[in-house]
PDB file of N, CA and C in Angstrom:
ATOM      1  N   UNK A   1      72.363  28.964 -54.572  1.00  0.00           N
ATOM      2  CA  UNK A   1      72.700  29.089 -53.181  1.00  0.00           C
ATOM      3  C   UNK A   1      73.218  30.508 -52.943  1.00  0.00           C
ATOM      4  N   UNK A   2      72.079  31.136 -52.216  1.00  0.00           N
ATOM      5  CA  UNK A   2      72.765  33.142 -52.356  1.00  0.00           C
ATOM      6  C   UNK A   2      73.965  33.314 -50.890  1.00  0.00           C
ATOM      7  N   UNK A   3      74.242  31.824 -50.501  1.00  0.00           N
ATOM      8  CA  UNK A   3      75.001  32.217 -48.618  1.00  0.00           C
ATOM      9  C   UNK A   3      76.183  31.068 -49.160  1.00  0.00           C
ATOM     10  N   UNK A   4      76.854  31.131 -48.209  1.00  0.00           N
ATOM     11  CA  UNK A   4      77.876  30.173 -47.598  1.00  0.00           C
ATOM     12  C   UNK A   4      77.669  29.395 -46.610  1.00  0.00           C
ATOM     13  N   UNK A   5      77.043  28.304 -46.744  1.00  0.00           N
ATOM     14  CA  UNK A   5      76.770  27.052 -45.806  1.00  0.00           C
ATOM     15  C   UNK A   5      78.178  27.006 -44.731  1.00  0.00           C
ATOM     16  N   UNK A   6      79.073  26.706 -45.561  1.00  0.00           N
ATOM     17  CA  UNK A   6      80.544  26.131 -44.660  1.00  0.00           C
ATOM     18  C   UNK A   6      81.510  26.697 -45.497  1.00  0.00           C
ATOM     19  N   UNK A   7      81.779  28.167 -44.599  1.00  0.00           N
ATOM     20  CA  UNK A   7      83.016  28.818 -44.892  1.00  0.00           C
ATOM     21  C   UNK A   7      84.549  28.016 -45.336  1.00  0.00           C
ATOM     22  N   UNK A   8      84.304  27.263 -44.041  1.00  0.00           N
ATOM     23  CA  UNK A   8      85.762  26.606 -43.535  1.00  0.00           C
ATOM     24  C   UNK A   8      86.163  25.588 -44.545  1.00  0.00           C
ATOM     25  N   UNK A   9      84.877  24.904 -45.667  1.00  0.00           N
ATOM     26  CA  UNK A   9      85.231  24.017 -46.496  1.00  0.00           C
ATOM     27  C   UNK A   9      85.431  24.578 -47.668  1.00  0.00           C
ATOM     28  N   UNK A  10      85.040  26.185 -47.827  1.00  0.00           N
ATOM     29  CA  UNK A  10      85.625  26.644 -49.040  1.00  0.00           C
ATOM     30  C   UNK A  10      87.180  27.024 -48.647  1.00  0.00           C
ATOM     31  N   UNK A  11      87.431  27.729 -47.470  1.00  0.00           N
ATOM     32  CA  UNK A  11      88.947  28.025 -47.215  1.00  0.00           C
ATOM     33  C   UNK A  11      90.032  26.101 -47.512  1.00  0.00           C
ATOM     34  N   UNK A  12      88.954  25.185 -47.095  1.00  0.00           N
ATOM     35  CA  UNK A  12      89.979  23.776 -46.885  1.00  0.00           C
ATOM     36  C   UNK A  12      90.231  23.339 -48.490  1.00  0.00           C
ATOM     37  N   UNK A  13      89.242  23.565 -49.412  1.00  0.00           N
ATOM     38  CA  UNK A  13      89.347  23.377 -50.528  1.00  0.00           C
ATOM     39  C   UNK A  13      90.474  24.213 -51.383  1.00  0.00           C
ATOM     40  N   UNK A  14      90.232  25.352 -51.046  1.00  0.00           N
ATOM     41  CA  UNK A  14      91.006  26.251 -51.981  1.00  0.00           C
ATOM     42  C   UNK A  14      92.345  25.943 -51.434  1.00  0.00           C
ATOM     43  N   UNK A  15      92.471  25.700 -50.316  1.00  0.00           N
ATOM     44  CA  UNK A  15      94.395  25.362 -49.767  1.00  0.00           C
ATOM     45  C   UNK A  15      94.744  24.081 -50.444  1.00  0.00           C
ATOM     46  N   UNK A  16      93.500  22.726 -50.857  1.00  0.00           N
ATOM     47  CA  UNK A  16      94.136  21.442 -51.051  1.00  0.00           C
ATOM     48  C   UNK A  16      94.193  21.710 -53.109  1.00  0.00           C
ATOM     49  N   UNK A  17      92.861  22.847 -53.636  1.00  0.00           N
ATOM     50  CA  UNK A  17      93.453  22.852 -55.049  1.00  0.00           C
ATOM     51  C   UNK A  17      94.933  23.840 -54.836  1.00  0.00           C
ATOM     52  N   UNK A  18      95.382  24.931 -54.162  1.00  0.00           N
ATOM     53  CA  UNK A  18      96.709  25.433 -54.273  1.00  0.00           C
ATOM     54  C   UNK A  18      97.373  25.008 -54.040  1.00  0.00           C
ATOM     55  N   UNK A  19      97.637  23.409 -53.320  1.00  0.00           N
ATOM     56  CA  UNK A  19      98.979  22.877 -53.638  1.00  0.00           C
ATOM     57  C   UNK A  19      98.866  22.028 -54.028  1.00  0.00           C
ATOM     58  N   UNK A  20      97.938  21.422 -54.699  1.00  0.00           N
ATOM     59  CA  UNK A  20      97.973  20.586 -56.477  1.00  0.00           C
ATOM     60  C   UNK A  20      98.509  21.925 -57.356  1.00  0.00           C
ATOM     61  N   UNK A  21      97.844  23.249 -57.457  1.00  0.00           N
ATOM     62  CA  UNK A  21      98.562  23.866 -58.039  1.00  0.00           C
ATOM     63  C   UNK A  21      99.767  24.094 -58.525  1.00  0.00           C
ATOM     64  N   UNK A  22     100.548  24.433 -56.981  1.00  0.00           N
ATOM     65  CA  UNK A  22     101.750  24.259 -56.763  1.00  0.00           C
ATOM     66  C   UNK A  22     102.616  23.552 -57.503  1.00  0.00           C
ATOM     67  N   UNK A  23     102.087  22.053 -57.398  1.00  0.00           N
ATOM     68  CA  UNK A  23     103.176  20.738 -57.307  1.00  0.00           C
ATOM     69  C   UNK A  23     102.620  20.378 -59.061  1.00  0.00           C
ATOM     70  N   UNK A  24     102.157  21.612 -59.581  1.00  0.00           N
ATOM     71  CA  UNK A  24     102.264  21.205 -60.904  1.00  0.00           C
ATOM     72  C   UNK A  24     100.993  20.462 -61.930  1.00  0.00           C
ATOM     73  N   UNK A  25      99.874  20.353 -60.693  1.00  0.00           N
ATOM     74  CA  UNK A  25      99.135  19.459 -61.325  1.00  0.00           C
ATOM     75  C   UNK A  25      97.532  20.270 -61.595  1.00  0.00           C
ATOM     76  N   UNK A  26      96.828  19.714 -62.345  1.00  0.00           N
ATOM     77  CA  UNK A  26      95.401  20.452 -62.740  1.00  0.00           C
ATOM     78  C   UNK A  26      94.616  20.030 -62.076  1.00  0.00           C
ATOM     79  N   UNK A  27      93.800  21.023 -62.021  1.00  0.00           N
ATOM     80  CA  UNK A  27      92.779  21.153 -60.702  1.00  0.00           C
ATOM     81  C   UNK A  27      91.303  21.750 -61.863  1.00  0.00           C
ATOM     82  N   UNK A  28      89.960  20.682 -61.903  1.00  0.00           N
ATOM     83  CA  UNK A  28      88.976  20.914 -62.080  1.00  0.00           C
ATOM     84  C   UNK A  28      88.103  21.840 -61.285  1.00  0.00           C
ATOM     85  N   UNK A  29      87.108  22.475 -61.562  1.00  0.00           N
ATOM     86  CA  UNK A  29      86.097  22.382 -60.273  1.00  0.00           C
ATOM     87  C   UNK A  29      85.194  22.968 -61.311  1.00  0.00           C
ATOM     88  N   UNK A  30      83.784  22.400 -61.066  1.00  0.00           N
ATOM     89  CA  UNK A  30      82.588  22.572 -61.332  1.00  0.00           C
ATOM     90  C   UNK A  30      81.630  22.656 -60.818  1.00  0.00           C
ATOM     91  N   UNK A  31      80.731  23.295 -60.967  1.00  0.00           N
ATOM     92  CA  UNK A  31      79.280  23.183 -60.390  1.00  0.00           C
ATOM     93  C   UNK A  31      77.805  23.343 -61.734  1.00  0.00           C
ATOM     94  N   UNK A  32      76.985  23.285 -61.499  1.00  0.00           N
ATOM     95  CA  UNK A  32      76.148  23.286 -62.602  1.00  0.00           C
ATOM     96  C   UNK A  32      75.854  24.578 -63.724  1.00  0.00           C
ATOM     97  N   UNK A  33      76.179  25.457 -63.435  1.00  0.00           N
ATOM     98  CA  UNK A  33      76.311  26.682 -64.038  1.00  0.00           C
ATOM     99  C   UNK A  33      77.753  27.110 -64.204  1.00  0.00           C
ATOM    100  N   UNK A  34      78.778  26.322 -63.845  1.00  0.00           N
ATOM    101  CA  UNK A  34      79.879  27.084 -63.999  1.00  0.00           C
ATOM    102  C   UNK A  34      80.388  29.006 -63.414  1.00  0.00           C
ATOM    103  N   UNK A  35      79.385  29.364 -62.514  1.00  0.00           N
ATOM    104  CA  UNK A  35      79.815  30.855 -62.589  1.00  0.00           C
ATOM    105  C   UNK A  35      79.894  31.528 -60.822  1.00  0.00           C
ATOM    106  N   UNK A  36      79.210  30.822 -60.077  1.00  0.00           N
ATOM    107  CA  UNK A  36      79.179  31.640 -58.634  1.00  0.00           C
ATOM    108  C   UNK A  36      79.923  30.113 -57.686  1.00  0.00           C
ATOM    109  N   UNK A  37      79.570  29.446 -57.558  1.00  0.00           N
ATOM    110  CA  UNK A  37      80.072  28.388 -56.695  1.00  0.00           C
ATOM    111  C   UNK A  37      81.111  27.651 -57.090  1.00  0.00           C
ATOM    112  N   UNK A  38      81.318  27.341 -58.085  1.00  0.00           N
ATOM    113  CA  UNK A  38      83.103  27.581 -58.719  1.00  0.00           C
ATOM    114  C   UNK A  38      83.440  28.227 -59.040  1.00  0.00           C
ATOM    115  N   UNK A  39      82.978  29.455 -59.716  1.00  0.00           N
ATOM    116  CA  UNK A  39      84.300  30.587 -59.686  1.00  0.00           C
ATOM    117  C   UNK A  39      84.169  30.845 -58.037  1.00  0.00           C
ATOM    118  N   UNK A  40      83.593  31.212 -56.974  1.00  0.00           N
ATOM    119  CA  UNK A  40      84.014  31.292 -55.457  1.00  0.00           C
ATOM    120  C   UNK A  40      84.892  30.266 -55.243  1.00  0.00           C
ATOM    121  N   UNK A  41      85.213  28.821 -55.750  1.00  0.00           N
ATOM    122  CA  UNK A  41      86.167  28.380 -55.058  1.00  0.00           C
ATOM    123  C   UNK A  41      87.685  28.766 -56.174  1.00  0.00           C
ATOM    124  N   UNK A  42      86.862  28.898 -57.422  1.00  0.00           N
ATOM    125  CA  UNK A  42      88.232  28.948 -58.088  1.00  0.00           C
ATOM    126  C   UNK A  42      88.914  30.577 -57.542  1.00  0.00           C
ATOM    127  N   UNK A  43      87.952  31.899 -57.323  1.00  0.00           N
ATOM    128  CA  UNK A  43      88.643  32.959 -56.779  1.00  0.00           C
ATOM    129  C   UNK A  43      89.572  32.531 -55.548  1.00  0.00           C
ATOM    130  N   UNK A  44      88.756  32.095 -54.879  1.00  0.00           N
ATOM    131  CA  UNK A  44      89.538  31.595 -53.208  1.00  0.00           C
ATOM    132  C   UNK A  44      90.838  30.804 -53.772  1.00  0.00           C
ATOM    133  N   UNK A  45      90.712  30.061 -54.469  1.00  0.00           N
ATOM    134  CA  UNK A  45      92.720  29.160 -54.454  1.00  0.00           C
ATOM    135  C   UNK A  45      92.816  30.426 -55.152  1.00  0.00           C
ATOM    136  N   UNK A  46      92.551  31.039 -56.080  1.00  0.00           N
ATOM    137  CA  UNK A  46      93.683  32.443 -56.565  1.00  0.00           C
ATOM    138  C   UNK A  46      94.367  33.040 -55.484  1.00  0.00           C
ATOM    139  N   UNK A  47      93.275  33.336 -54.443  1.00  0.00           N
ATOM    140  CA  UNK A  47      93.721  34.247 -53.306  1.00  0.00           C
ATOM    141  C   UNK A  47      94.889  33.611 -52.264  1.00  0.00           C
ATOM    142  N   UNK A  48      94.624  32.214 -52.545  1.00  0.00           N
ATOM    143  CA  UNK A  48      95.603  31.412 -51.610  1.00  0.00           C
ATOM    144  C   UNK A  48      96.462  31.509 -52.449  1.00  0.00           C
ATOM    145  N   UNK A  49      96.656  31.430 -53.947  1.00  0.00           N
ATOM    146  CA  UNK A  49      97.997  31.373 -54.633  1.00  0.00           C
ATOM    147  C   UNK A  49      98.856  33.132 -54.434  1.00  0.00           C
ATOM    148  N   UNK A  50      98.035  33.821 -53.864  1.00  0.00           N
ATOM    149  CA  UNK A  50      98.703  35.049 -53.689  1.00  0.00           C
ATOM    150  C   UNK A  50      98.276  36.345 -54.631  1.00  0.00           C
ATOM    151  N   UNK A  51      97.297  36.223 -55.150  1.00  0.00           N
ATOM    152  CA  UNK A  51      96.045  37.141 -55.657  1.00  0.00           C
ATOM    153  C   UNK A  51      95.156  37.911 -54.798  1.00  0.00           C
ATOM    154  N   UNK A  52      95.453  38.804 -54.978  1.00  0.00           N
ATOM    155  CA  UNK A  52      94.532  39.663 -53.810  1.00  0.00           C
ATOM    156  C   UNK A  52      92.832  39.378 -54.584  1.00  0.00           C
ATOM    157  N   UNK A  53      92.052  39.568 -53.566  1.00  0.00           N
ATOM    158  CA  UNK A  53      90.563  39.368 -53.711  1.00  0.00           C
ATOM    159  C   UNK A  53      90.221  40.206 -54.886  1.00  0.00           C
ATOM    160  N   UNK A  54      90.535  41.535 -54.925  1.00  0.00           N
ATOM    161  CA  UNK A  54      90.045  41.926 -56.509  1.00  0.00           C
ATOM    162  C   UNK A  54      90.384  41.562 -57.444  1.00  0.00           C
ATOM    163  N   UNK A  55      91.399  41.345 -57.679  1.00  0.00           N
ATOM    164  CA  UNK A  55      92.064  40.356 -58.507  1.00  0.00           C
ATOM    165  C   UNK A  55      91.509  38.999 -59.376  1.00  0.00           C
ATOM    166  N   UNK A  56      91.682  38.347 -58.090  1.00  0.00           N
ATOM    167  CA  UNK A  56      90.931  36.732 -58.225  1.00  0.00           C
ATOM    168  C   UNK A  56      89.718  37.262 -58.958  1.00  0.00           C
ATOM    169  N   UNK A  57      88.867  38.175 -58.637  1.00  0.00           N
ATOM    170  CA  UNK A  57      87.638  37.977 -58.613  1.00  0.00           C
ATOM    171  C   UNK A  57      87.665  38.552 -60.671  1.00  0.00           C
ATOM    172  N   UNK A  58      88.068  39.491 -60.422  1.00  0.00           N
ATOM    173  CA  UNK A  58      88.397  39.918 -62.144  1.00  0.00           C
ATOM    174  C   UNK A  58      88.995  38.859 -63.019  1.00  0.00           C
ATOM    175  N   UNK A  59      89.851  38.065 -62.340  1.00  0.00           N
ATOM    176  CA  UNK A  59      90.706  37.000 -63.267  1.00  0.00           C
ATOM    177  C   UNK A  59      89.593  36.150 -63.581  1.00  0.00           C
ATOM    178  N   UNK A  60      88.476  35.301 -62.749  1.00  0.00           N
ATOM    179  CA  UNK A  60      87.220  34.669 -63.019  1.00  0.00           C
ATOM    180  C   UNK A  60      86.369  35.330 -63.446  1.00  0.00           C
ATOM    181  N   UNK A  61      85.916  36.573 -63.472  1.00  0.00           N
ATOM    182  CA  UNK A  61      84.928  36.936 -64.670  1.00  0.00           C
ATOM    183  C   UNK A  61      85.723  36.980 -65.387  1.00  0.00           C
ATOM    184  N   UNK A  62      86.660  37.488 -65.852  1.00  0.00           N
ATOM    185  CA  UNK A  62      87.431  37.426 -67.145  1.00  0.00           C
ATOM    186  C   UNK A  62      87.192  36.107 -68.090  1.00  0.00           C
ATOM    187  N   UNK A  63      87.501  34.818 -67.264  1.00  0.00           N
ATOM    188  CA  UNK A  63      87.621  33.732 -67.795  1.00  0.00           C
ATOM    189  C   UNK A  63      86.369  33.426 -67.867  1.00  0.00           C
ATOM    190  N   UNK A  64      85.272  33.816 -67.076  1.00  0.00           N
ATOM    191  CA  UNK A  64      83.753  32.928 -67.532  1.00  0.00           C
ATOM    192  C   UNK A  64      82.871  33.647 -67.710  1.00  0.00           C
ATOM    193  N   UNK A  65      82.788  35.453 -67.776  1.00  0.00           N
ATOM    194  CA  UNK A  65      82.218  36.220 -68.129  1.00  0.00           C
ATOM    195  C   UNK A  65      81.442  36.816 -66.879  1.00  0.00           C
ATOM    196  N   UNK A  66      80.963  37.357 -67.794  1.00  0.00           N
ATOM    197  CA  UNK A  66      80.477  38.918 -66.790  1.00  0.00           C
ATOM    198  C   UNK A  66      79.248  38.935 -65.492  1.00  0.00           C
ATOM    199  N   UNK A  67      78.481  37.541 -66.203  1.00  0.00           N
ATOM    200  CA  UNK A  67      77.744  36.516 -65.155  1.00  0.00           C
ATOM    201  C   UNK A  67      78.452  35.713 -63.652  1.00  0.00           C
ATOM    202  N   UNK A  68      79.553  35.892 -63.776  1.00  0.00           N
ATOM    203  CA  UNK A  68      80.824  35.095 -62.674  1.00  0.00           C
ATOM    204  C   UNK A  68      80.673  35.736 -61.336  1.00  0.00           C
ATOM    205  N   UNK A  69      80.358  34.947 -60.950  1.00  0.00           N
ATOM    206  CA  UNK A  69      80.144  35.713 -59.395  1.00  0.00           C
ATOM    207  C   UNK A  69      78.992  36.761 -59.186  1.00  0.00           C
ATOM    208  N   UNK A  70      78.050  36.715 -59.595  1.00  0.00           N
ATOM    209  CA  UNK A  70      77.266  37.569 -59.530  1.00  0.00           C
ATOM    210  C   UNK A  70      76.352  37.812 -58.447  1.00  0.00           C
ATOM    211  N   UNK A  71      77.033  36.428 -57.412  1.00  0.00           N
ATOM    212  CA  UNK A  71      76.545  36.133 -56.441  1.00  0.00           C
ATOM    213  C   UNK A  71      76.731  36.930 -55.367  1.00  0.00           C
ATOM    214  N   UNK A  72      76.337  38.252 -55.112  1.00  0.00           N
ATOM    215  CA  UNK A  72      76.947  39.567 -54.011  1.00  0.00           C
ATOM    216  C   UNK A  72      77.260  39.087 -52.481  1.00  0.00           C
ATOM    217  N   UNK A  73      76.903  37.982 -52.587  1.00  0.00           N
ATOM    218  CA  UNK A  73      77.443  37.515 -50.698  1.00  0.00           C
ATOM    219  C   UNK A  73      78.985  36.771 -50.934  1.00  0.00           C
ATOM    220  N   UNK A  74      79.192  35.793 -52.261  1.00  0.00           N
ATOM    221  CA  UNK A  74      79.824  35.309 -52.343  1.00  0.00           C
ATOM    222  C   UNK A  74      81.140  36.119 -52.446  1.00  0.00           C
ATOM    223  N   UNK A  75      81.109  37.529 -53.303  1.00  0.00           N
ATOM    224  CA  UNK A  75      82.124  38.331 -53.798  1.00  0.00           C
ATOM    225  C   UNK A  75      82.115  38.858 -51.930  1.00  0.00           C
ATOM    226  N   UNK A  76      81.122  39.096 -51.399  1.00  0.00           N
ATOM    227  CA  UNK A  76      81.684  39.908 -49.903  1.00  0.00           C
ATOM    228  C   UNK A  76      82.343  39.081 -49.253  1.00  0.00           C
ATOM    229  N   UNK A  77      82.262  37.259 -49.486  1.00  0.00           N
ATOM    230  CA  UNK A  77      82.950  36.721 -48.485  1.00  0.00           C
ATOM    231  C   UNK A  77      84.153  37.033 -49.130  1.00  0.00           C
ATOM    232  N   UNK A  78      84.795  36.730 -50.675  1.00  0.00           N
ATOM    233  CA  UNK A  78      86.263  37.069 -51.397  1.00  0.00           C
ATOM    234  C   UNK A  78      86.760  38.493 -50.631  1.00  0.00           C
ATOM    235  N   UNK A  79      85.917  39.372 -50.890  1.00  0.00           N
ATOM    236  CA  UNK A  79      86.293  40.778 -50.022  1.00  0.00           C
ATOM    237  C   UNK A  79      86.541  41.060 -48.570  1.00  0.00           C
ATOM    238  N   UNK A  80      85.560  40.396 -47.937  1.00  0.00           N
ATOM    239  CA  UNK A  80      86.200  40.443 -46.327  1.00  0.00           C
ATOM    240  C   UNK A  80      86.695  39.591 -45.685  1.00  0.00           C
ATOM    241  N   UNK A  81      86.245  38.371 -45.537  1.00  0.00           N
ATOM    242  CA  UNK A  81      87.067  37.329 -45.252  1.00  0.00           C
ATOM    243  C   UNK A  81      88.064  36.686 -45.768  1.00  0.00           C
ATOM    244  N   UNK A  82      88.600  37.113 -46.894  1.00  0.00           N
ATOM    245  CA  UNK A  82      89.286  36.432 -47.525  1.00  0.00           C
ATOM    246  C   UNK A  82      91.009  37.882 -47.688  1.00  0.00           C
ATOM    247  N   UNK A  83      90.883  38.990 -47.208  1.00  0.00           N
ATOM    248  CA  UNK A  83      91.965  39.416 -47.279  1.00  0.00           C
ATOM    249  C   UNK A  83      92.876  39.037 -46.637  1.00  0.00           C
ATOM    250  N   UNK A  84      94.153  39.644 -46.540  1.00  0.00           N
ATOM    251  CA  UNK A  84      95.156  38.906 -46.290  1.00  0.00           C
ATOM    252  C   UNK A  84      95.598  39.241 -44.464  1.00  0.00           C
ATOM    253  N   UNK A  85      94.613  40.271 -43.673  1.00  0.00           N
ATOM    254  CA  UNK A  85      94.417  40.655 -42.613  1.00  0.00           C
ATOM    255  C   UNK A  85      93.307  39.078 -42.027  1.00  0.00           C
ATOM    256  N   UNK A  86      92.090  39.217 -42.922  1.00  0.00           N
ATOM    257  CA  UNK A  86      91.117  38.531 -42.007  1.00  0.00           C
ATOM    258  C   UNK A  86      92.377  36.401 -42.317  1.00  0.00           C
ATOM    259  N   UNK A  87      92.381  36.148 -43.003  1.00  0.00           N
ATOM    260  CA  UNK A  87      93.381  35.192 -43.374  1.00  0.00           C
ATOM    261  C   UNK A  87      94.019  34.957 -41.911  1.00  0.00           C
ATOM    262  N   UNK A  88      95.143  35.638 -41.910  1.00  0.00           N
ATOM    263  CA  UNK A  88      96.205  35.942 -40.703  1.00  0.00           C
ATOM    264  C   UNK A  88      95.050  36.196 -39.375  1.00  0.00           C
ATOM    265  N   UNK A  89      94.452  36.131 -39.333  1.00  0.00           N
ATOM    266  CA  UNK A  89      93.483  35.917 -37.900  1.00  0.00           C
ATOM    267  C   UNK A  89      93.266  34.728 -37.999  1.00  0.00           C
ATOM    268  N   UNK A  90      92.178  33.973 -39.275  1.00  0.00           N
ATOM    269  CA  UNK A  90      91.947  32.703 -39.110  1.00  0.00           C
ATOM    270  C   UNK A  90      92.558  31.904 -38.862  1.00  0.00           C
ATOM    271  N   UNK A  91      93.857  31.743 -39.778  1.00  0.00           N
ATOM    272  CA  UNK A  91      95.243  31.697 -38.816  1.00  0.00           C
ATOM    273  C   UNK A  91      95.652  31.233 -37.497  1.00  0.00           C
ATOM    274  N   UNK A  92      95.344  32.165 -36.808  1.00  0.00           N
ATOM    275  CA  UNK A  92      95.353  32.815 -35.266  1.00  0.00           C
ATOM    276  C   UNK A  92      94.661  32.115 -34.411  1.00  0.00           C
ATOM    277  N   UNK A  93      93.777  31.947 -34.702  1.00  0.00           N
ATOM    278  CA  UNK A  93      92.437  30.883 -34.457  1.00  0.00           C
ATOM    279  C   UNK A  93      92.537  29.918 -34.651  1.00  0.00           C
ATOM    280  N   UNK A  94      93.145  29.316 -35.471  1.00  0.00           N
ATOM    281  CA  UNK A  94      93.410  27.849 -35.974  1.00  0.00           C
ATOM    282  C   UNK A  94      92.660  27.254 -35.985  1.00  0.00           C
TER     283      UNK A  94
END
């Protein structure tokens, strides 16, 4: 999948694994390759846990290699929509 079908269910996901996070508890996520559609949701709760987007995105290739995200729309949504400016709009918008 080279797009984002439904933004809003990767932002709803990554808020409900960061506060399982939070409250202590483990949080799976998979997809069949392990590398662009879960690491995108696993970057996104990083970013909600307070990881800036480059960050997140280095902490998941780190952990699943250099193949992780290789998905270039997926890393632009971590990069633009996902800073802590575009955030605080969505926000805004509610």
């Amino acid at each position: 999948m080279p797009w984002i079908e439904d933004p809003a269910a990767i932002h709803r996901m990554a808020a409900d694994a960061a506060v399982m996070v939070r409250a202590g508890r483990s949080v799976v996520v998979n997809c069949a390759a392990g590398l662009n559609r879960s690491g995108l949701l696993v970057a996104r709760s990083l970013i909600e846990l307070g990881r800036p987007p480059k960050e997140a995105v280095e902490l998941v290739r780190e952990a699943r290699g250099v193949h992780a995200l290789s998905n270039k729309q997926f890393v632009r949504f971590l990069f633009i929509d996902c800073t802590p400016r575009a955030l605080a709009a969505r926000e805004r918008r509610g």
